[in-house]
C-alpha atoms as a PDB file:
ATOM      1  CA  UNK A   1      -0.731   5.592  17.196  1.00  0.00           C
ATOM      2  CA  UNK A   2      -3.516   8.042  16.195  1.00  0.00           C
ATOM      3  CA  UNK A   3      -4.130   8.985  19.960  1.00  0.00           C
ATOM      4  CA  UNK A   4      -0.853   9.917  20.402  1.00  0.00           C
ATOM      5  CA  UNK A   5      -0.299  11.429  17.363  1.00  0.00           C
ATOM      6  CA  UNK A   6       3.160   9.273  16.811  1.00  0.00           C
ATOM      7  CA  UNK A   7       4.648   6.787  14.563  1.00  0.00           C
ATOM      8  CA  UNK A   8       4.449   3.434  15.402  1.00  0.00           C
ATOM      9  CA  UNK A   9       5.968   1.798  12.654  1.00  0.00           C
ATOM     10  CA  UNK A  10       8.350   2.625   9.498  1.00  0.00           C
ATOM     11  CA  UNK A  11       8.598   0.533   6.492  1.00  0.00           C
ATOM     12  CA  UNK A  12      12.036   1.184   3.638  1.00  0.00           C
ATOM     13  CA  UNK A  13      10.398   1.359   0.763  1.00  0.00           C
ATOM     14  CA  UNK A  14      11.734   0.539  -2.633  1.00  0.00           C
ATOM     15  CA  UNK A  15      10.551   3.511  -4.567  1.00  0.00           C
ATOM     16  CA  UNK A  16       8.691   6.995  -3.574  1.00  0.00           C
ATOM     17  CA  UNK A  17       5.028   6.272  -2.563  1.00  0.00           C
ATOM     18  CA  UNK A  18       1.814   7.647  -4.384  1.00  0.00           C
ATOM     19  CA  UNK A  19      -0.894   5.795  -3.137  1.00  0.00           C
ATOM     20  CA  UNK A  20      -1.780   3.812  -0.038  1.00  0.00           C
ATOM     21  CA  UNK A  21      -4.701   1.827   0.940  1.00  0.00           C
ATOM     22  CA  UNK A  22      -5.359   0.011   4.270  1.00  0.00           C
ATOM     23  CA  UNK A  23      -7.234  -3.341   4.599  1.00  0.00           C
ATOM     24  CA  UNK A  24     -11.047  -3.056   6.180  1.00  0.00           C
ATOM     25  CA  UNK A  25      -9.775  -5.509   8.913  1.00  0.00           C
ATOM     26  CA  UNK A  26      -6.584  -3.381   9.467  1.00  0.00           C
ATOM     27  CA  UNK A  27      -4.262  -6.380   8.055  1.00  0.00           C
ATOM     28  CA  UNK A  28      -2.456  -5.126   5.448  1.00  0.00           C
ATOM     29  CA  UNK A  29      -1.394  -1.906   4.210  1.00  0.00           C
ATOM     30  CA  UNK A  30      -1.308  -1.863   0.119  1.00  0.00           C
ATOM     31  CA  UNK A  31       1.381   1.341  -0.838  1.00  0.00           C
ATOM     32  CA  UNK A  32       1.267   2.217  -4.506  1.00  0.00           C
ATOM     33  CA  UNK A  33       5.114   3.380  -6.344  1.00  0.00           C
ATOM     34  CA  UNK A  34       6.091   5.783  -8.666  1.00  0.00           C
ATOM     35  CA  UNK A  35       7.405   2.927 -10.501  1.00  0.00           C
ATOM     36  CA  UNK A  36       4.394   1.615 -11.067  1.00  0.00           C
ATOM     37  CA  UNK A  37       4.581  -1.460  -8.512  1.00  0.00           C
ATOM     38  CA  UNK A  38       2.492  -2.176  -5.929  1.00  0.00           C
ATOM     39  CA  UNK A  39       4.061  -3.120  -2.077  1.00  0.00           C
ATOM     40  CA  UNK A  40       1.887  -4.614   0.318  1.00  0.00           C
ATOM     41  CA  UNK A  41       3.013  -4.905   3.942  1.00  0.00           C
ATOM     42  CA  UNK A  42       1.911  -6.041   7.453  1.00  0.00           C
ATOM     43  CA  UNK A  43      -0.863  -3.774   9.241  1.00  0.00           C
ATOM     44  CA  UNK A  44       1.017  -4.251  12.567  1.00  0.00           C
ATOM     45  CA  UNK A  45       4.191  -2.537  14.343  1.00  0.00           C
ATOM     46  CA  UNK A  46       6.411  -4.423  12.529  1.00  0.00           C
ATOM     47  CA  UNK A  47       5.401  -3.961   8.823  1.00  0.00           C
ATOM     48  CA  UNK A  48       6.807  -6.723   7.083  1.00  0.00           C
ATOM     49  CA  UNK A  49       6.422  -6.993   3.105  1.00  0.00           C
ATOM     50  CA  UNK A  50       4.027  -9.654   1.871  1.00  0.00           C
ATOM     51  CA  UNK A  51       4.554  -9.285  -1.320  1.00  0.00           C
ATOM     52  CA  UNK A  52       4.827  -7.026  -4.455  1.00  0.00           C
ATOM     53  CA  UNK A  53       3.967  -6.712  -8.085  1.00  0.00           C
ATOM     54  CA  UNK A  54       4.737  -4.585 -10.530  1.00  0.00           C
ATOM     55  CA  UNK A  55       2.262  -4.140 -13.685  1.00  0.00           C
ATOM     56  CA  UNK A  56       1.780  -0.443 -14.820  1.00  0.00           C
ATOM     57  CA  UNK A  57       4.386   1.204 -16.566  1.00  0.00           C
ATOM     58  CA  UNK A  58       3.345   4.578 -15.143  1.00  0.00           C
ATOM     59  CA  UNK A  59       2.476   5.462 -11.141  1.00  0.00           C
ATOM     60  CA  UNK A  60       0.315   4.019  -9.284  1.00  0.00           C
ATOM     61  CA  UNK A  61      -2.672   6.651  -9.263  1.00  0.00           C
ATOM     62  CA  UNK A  62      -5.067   5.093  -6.518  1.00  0.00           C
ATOM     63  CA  UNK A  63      -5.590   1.789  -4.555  1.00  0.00           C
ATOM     64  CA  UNK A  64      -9.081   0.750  -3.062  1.00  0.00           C
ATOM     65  CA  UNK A  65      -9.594  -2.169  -0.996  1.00  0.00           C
ATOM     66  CA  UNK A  66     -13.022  -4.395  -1.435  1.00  0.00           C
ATOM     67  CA  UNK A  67     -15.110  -4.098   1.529  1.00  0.00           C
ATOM     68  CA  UNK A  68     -14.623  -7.754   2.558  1.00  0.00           C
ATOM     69  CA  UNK A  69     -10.901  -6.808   1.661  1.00  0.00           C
ATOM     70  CA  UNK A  70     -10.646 -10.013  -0.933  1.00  0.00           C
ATOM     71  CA  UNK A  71      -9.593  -7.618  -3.368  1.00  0.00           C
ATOM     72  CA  UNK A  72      -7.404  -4.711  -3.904  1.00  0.00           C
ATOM     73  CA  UNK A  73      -8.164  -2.240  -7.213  1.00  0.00           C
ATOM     74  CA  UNK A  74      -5.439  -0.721  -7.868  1.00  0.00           C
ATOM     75  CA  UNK A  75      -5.633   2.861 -10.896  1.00  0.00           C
ATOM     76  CA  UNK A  76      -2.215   3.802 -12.444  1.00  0.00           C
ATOM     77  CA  UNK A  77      -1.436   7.001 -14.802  1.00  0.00           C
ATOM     78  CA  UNK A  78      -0.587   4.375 -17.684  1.00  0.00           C
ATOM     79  CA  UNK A  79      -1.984   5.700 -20.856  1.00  0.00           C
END
C-alpha cells in the first residue's frame, strides 16, 4: 500500500530477484531470477504465480512491459 508505506502482499520466490516489471493495467507483476527464469505473478494481495519460463542461461538483466501490456521484453546478461 504506497499510502501507507506497508506491504500488502509477499510472494516465495524460487530464486533471488533481479528485475521486476509491473503490467500497465496493474495485473501482473513479471520478476526476473538470477537463474535466468522469468516468474510472473498476480498484481493483487494474493500474488499467485501464473506462470514461469526459463530461457537465458545468465540473469535476467531488465523486463519492460508493452504499453498495451500484450508483451513483456525481457534483457538477460547472457553473452
Amino acid at each position: 500500500d504506497a499510502d501507507d508505506r506497508r506491504a500488502v502482499a509477499r510472494a516465495q520466490l524460487p530464486d533471488r530477484a533481479r528485475a521486476l516489471a509491473i503490467s500497465p493495467n496493474g495485473l501482473h507483476v513479471a520478476v526476473g531470477l538470477w537463474s535466468g527464469a522469468v516468474a510472473v505473478y498476480t498484481g493483487d494481495d494474493t500474488l499467485d504465480l501464473i506462470g514461469s519460463f526459463h530461457h537465458a542461461q545468465e540473469w535476467i538483466q531488465d523486463m519492460k512491459y508493452s504499453p498495451d501490456g500484450s508483451l513483456l521484453a525481457v534483457g538477460s546478461h547472457d553473452n
